[in-house]
C-alpha atoms as a PDB file:
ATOM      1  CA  UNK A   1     -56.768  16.924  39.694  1.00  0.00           C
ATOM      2  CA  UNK A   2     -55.885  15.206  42.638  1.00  0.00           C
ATOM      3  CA  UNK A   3     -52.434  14.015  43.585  1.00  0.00           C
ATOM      4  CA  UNK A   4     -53.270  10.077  42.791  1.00  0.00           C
ATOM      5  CA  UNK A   5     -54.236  11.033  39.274  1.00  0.00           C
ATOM      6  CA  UNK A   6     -50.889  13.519  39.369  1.00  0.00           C
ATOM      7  CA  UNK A   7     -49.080  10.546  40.330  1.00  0.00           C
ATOM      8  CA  UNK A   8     -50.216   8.215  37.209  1.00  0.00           C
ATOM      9  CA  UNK A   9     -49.355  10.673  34.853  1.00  0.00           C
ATOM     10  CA  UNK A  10     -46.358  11.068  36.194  1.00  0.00           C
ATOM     11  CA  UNK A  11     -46.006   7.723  35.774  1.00  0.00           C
ATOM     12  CA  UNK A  12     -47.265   7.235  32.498  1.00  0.00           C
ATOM     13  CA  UNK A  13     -44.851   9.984  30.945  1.00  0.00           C
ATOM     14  CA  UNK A  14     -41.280   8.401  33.068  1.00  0.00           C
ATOM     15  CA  UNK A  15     -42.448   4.333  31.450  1.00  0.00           C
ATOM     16  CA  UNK A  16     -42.900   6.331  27.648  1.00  0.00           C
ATOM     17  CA  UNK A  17     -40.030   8.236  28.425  1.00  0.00           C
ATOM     18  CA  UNK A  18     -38.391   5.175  29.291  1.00  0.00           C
ATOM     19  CA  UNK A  19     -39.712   2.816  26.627  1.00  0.00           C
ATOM     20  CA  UNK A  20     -38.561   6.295  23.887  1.00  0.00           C
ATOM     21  CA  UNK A  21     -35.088   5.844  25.272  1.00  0.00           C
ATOM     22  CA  UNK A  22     -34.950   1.895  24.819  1.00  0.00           C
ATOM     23  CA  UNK A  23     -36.038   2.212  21.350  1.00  0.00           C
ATOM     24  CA  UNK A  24     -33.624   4.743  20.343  1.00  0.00           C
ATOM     25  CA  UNK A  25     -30.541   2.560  22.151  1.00  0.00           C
ATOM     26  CA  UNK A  26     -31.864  -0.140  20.072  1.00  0.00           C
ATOM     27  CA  UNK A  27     -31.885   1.918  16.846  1.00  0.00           C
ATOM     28  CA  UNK A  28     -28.354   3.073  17.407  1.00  0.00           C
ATOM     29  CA  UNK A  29     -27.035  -0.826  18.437  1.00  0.00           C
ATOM     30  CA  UNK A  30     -29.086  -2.461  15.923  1.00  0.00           C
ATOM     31  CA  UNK A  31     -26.783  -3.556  12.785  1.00  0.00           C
ATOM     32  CA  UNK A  32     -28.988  -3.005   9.899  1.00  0.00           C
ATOM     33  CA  UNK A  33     -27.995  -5.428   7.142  1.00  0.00           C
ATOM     34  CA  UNK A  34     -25.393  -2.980   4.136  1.00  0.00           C
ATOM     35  CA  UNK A  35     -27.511  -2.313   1.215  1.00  0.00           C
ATOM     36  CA  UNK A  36     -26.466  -3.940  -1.985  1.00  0.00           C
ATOM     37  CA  UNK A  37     -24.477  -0.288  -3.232  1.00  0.00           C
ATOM     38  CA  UNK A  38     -22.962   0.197   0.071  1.00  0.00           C
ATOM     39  CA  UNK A  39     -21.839  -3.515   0.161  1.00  0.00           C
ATOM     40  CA  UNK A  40     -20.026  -2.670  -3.383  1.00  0.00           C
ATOM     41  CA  UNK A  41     -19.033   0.847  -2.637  1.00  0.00           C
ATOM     42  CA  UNK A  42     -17.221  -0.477   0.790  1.00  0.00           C
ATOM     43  CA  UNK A  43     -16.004  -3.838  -0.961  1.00  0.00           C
ATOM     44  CA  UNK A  44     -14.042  -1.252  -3.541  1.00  0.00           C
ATOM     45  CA  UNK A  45     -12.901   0.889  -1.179  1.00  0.00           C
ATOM     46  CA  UNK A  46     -11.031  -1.865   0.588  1.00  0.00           C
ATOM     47  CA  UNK A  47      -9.820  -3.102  -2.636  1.00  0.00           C
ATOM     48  CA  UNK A  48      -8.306   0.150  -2.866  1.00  0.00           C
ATOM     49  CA  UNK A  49      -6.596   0.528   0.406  1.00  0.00           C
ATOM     50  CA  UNK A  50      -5.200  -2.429  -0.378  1.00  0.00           C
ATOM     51  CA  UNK A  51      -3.830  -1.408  -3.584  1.00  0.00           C
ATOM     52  CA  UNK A  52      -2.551   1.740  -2.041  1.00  0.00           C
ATOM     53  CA  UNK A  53      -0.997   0.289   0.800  1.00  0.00           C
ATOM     54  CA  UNK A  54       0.458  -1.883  -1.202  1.00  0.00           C
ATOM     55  CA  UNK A  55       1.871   1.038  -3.703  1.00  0.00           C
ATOM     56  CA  UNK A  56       3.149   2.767  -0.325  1.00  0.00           C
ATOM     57  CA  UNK A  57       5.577  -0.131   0.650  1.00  0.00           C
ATOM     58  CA  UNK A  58       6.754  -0.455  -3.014  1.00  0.00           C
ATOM     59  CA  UNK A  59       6.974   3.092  -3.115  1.00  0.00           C
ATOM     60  CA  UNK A  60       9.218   3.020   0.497  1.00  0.00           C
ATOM     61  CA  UNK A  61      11.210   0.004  -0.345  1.00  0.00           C
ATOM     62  CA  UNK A  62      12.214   2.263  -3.499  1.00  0.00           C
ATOM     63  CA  UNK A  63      13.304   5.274  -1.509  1.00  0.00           C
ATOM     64  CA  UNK A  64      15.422   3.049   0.462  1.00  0.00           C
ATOM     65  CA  UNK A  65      17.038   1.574  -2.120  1.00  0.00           C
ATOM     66  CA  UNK A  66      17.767   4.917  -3.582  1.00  0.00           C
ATOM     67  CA  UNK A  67      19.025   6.414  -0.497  1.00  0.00           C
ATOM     68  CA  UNK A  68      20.840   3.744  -0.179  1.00  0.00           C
ATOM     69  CA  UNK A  69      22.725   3.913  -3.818  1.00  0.00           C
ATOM     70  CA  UNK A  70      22.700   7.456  -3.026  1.00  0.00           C
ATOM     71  CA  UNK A  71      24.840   6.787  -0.276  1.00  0.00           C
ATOM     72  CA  UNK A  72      27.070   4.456  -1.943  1.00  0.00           C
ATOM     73  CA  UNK A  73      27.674   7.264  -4.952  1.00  0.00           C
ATOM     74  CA  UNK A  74      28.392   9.382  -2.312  1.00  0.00           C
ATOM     75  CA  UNK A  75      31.339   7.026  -1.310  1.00  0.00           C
ATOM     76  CA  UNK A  76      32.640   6.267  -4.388  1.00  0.00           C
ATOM     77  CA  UNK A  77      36.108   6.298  -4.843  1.00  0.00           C
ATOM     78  CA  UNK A  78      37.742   8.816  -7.455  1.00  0.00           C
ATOM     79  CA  UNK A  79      39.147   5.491  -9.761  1.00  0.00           C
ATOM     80  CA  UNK A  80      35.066   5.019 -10.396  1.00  0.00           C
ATOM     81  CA  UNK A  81      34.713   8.890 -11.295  1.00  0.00           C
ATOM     82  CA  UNK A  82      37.798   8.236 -13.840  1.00  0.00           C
ATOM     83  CA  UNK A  83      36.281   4.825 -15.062  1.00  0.00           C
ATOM     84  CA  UNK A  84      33.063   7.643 -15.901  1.00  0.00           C
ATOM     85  CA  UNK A  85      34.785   9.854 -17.196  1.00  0.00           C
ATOM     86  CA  UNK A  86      36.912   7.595 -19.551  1.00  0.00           C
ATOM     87  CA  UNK A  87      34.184   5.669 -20.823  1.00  0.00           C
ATOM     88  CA  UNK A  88      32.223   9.027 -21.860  1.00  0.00           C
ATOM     89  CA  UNK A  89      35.209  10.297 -23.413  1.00  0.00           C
ATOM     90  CA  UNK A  90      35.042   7.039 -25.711  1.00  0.00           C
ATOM     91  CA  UNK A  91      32.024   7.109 -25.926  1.00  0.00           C
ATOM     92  CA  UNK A  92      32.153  10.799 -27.532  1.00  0.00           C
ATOM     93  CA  UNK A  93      34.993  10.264 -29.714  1.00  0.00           C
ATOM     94  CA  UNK A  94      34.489   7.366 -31.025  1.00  0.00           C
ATOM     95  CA  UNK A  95      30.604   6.781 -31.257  1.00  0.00           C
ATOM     96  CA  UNK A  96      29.467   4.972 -34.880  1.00  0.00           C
ATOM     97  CA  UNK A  97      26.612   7.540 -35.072  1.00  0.00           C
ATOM     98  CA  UNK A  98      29.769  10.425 -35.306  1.00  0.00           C
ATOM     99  CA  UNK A  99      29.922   9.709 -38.780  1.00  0.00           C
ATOM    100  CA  UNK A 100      28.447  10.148 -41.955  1.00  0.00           C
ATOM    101  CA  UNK A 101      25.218   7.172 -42.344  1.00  0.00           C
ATOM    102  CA  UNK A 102      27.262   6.657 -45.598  1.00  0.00           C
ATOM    103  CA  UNK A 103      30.731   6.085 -44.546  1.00  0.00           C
ATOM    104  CA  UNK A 104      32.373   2.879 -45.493  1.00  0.00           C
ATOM    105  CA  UNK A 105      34.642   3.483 -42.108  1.00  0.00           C
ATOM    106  CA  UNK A 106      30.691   3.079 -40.433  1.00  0.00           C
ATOM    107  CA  UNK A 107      30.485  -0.709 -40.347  1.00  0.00           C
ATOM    108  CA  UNK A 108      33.567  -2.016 -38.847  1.00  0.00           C
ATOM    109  CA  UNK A 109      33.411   1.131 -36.260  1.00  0.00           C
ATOM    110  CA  UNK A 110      29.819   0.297 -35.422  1.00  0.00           C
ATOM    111  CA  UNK A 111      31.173  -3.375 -34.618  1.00  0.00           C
ATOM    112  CA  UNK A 112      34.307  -2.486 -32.467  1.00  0.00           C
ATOM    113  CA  UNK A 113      32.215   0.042 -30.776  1.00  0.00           C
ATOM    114  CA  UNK A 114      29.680  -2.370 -29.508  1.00  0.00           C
ATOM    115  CA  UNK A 115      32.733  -4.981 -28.841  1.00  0.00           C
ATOM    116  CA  UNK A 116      34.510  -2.682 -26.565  1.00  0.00           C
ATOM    117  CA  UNK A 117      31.123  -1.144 -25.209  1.00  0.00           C
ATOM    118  CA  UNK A 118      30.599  -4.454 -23.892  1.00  0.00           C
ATOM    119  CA  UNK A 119      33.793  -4.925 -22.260  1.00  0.00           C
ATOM    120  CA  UNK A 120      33.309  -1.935 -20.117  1.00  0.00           C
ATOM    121  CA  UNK A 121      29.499  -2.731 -18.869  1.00  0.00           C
ATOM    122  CA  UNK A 122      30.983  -5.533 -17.659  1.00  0.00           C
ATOM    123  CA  UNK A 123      33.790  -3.935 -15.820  1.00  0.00           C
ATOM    124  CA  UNK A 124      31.294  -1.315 -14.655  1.00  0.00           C
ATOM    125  CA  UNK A 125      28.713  -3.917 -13.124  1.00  0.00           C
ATOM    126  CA  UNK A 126      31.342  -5.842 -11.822  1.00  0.00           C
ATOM    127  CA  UNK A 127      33.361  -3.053 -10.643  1.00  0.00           C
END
């Protein structure tokens, strides 16, 4: 084979190597239309990072709050720990469901019980 025919098949192979590498950069550029499962599969999967990132910032917004009443408990002055403590103490001695279901005493303590019980919420939300 002489070198002119050496020369063309050189040739020949560096344009079909060339033209092979074209086609595959096209292939790998080309943007083939989504299929109509992958177009649901990624339109859910958005849906639920969007859900979830959602769910994280409630999820943050509640730590901070909770840090922050955590805080605040923290600092609480001993009056508030009394306050606790009395209203338990009531709450223990003189709770309606103490007694007997049968008790005449039942009624009128049920009554004053939730009168009073009401009275401190207030104080304690106010407080």
């Amino acid at each position: 084979m002489g070198y002119l025919a050496a020369g063309i098949l050189l040739a020949l192979m560096a344009w079909g190597l060339g033209r092979l590498v074209a086609r595959l950069l096209h292939a790998l550029t080309r943007r083939r239309p989504l299929g109509r499962w992958r177009a649901l599969r990624l339109a859910r999967s958005k849906a639920l990072v969007r859900s979830e990132q959602a769910r994280a910032e409630a999820l943050a917004a509640e730590v901070a709050r909770l840090r922050l009443e955590l805080r605040n408990a923290r600092q609480a002055p001993a009056s508030e720990e009394r306050f606790r403590r009395a209203k338990r103490e009531f709450a223990r001695r003189f709770h309606p469901d103490l007694l007997p279901r049968r008790s005449p005493e039942r009624p009128l303590r049920i009554a004053i019980f939730r009168e009073y019980w009401a009275v401190l919420r207030r104080i304690e939300r106010e407080g």
